[in-house]
PDB file of N, CA and C in Angstrom:
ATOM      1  N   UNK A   1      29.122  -9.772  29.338  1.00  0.00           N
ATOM      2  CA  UNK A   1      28.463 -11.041  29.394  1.00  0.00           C
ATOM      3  C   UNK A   1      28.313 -11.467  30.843  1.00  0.00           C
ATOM      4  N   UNK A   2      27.154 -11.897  31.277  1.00  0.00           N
ATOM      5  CA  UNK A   2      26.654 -12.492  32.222  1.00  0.00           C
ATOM      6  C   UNK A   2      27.936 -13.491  32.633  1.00  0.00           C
ATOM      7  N   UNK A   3      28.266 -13.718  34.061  1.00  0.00           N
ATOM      8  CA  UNK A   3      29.361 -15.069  34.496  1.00  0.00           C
ATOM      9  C   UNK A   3      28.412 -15.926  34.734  1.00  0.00           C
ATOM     10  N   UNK A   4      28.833 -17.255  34.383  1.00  0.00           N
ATOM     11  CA  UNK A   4      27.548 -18.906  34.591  1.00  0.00           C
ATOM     12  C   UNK A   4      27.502 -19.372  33.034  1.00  0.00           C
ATOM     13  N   UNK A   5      27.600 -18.444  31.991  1.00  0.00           N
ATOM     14  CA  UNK A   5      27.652 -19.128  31.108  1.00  0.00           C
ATOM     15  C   UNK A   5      25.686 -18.636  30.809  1.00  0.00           C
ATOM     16  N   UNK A   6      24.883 -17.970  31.445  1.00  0.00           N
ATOM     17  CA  UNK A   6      23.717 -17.836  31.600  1.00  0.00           C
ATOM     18  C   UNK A   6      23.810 -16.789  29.778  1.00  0.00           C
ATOM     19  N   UNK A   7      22.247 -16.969  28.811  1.00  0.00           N
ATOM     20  CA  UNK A   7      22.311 -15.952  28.342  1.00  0.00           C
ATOM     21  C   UNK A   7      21.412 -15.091  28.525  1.00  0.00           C
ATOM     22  N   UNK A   8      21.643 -13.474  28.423  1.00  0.00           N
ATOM     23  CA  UNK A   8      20.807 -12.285  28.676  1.00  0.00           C
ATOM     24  C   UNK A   8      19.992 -12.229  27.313  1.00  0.00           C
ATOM     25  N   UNK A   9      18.615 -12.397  27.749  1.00  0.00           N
ATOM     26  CA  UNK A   9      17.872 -11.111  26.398  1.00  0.00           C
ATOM     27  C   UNK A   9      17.879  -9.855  26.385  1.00  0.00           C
ATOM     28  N   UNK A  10      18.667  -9.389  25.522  1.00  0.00           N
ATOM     29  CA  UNK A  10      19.230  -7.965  25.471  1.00  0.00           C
ATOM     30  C   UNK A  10      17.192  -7.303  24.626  1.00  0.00           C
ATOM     31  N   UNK A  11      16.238  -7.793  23.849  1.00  0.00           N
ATOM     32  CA  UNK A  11      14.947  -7.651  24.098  1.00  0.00           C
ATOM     33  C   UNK A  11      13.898  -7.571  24.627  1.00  0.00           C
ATOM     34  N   UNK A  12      14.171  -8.781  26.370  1.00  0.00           N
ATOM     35  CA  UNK A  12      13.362  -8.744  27.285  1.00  0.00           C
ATOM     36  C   UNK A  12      12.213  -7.898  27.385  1.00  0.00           C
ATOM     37  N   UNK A  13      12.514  -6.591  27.483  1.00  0.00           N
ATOM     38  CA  UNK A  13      11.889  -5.683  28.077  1.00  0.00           C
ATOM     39  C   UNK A  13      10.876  -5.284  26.851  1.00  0.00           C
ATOM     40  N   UNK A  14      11.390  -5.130  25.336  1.00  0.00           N
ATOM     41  CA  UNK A  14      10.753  -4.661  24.384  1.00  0.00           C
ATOM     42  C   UNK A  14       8.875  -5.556  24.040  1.00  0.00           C
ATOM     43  N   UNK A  15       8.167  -4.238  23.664  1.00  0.00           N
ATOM     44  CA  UNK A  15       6.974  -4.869  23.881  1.00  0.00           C
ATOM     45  C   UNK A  15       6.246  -3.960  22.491  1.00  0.00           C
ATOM     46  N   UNK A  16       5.802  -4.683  21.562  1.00  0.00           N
ATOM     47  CA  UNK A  16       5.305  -4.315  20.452  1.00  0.00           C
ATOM     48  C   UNK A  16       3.895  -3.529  20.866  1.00  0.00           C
ATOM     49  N   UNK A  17       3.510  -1.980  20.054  1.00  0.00           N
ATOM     50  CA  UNK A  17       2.471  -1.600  20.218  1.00  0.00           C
ATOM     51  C   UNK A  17       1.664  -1.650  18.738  1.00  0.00           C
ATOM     52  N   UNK A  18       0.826  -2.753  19.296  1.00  0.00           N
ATOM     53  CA  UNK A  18      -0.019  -3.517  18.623  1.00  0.00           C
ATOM     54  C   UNK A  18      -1.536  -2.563  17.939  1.00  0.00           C
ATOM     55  N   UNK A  19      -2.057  -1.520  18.744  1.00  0.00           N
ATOM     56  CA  UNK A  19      -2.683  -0.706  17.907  1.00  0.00           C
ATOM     57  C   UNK A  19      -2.093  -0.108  17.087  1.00  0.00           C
ATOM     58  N   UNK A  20      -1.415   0.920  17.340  1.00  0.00           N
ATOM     59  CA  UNK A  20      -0.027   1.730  16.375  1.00  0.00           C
ATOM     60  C   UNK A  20       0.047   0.855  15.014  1.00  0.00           C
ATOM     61  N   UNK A  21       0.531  -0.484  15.381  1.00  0.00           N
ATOM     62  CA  UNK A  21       0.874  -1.009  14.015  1.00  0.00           C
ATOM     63  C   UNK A  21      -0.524  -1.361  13.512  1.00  0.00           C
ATOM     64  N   UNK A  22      -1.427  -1.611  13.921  1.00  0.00           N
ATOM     65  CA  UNK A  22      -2.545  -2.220  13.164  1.00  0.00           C
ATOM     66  C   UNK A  22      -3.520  -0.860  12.255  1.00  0.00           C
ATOM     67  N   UNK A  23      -3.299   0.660  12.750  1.00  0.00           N
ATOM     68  CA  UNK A  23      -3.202   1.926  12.539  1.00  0.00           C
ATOM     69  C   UNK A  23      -2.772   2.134  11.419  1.00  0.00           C
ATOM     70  N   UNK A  24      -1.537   2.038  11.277  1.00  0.00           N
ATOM     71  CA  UNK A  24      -0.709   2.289  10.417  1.00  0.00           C
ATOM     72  C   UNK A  24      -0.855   1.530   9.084  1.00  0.00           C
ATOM     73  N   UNK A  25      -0.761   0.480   9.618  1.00  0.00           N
ATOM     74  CA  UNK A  25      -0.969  -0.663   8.152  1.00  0.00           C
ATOM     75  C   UNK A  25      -2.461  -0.877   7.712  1.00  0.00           C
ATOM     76  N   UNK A  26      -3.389  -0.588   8.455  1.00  0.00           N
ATOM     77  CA  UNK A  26      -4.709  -0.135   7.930  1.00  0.00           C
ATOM     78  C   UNK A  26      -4.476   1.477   7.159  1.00  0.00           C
ATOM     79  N   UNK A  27      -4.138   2.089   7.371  1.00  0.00           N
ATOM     80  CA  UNK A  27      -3.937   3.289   6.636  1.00  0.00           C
ATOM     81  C   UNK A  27      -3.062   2.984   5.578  1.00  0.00           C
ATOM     82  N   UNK A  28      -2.030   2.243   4.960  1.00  0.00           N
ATOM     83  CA  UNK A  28      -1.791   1.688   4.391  1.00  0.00           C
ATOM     84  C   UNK A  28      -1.859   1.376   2.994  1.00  0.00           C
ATOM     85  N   UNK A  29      -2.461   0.013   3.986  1.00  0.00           N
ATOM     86  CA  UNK A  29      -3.021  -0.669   3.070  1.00  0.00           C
ATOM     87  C   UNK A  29      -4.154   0.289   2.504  1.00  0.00           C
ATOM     88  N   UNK A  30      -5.516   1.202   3.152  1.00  0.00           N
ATOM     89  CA  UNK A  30      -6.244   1.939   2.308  1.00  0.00           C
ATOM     90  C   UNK A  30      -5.758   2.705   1.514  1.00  0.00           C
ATOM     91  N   UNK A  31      -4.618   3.600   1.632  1.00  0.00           N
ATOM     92  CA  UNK A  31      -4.221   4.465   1.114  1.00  0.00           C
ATOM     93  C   UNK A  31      -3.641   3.803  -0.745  1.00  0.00           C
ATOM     94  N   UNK A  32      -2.828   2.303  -0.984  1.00  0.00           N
ATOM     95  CA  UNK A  32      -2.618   1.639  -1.591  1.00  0.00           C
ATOM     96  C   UNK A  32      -3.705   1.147  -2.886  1.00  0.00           C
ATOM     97  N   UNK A  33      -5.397   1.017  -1.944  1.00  0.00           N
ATOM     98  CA  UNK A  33      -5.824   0.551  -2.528  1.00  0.00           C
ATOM     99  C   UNK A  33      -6.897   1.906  -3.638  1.00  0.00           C
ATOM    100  N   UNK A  34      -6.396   3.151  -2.231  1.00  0.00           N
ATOM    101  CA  UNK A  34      -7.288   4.008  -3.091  1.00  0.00           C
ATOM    102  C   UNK A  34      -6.072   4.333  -4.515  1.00  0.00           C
ATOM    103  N   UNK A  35      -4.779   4.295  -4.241  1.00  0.00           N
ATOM    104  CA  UNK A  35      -4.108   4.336  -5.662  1.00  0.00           C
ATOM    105  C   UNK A  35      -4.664   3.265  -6.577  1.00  0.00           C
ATOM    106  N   UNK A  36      -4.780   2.154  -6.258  1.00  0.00           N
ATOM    107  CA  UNK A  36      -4.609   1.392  -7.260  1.00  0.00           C
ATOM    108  C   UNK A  36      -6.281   1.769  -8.161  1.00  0.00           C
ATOM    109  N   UNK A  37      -7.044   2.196  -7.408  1.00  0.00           N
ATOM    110  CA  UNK A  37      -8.135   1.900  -8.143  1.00  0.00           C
ATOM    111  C   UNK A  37      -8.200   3.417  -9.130  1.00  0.00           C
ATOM    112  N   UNK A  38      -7.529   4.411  -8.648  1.00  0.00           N
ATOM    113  CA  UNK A  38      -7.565   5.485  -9.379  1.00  0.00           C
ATOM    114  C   UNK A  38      -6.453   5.526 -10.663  1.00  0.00           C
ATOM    115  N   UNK A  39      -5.234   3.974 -10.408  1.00  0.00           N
ATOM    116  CA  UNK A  39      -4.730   4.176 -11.774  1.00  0.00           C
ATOM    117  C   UNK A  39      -5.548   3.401 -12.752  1.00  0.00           C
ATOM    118  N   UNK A  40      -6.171   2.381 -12.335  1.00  0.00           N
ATOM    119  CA  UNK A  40      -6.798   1.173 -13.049  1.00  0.00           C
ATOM    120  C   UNK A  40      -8.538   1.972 -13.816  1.00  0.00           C
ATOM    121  N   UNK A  41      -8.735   2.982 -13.065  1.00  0.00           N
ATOM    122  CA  UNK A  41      -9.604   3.502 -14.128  1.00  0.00           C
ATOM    123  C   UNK A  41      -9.677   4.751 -13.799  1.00  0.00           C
ATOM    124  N   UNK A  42      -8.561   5.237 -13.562  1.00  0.00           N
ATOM    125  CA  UNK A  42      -8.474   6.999 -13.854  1.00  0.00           C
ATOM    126  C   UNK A  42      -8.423   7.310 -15.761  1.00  0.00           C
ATOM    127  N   UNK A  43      -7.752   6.103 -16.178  1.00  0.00           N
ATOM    128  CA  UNK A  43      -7.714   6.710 -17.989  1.00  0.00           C
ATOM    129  C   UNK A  43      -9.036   6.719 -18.566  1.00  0.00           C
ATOM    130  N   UNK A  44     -10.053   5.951 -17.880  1.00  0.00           N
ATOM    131  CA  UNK A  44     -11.675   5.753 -18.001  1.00  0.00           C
ATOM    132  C   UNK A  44     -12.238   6.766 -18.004  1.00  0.00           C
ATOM    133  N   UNK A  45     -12.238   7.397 -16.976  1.00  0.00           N
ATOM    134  CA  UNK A  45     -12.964   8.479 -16.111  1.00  0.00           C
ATOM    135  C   UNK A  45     -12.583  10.167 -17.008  1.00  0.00           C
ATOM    136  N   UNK A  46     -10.808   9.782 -17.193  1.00  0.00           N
ATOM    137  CA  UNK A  46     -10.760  11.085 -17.778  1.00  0.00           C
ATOM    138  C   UNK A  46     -11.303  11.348 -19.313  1.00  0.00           C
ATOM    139  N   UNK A  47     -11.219  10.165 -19.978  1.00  0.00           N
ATOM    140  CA  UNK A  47     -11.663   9.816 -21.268  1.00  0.00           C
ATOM    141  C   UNK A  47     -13.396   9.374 -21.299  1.00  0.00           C
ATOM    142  N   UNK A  48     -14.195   9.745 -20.660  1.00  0.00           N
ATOM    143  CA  UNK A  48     -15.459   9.511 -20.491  1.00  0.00           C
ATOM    144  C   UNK A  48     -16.242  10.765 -21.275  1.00  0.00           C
ATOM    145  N   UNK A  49     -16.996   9.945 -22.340  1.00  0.00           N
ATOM    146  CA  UNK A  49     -17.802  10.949 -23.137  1.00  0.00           C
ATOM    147  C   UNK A  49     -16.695  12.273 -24.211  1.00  0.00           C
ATOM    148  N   UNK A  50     -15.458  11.377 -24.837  1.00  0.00           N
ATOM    149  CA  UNK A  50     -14.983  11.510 -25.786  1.00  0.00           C
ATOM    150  C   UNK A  50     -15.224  10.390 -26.586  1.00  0.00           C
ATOM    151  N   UNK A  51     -15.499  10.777 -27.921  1.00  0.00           N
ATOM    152  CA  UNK A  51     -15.375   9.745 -28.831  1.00  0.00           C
ATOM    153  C   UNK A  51     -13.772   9.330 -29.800  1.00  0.00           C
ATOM    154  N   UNK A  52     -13.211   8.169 -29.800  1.00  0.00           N
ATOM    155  CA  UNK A  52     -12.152   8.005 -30.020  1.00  0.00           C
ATOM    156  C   UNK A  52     -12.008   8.295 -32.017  1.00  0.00           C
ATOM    157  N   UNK A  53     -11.177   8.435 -32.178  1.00  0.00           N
ATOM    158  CA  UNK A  53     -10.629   9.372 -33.862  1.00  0.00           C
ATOM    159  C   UNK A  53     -10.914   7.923 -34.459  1.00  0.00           C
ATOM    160  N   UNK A  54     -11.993   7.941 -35.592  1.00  0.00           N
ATOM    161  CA  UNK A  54     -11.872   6.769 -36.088  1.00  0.00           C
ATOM    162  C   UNK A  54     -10.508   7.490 -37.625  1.00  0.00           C
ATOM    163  N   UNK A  55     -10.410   5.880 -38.171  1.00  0.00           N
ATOM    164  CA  UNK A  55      -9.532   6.141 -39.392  1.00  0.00           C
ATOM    165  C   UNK A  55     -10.275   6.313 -40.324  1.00  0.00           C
ATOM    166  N   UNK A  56     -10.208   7.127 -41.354  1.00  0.00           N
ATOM    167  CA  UNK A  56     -10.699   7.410 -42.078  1.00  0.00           C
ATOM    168  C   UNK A  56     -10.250   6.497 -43.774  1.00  0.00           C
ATOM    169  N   UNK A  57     -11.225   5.515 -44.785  1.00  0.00           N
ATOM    170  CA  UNK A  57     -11.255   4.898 -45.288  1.00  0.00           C
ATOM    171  C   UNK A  57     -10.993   5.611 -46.742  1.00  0.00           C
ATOM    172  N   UNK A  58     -10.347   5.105 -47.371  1.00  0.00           N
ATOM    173  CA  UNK A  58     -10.458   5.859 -48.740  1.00  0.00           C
ATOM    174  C   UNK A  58     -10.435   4.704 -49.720  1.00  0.00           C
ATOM    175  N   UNK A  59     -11.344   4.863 -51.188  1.00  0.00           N
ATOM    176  CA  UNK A  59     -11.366   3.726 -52.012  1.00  0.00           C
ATOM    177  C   UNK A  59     -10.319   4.140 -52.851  1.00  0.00           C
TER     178      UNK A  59
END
């Protein structure tokens, strides 16, 4: 500890790299959104131009 009673920023020096993160979390976030849209209608896509089993009626 500093004598005076003074306090040190032991961070001072640290300096965020602001492309890097804006990089990253743009990749991200795209990468997120290309999941979401491939779970939300991947069951669509694979089931496209099947016809679903109807039940069959009996009197």
């Amino acid at each position: 500890m500093p004598s005076g009673g003074a306090i040190q920023d032991i961070d001072a020096d640290f300096v965020y790299d602001y492309e890097t993160l804006r990089i990253g979390g743009l990749t991200l976030a795209g990468i997120m959104v290309l999941m979401s849209v491939f779970l939300l209608f991947g069951n669509k896509i694979r089931n496209c131009g099947k016809s679903k089993a109807k039940p069959v009626e009996e009197d």
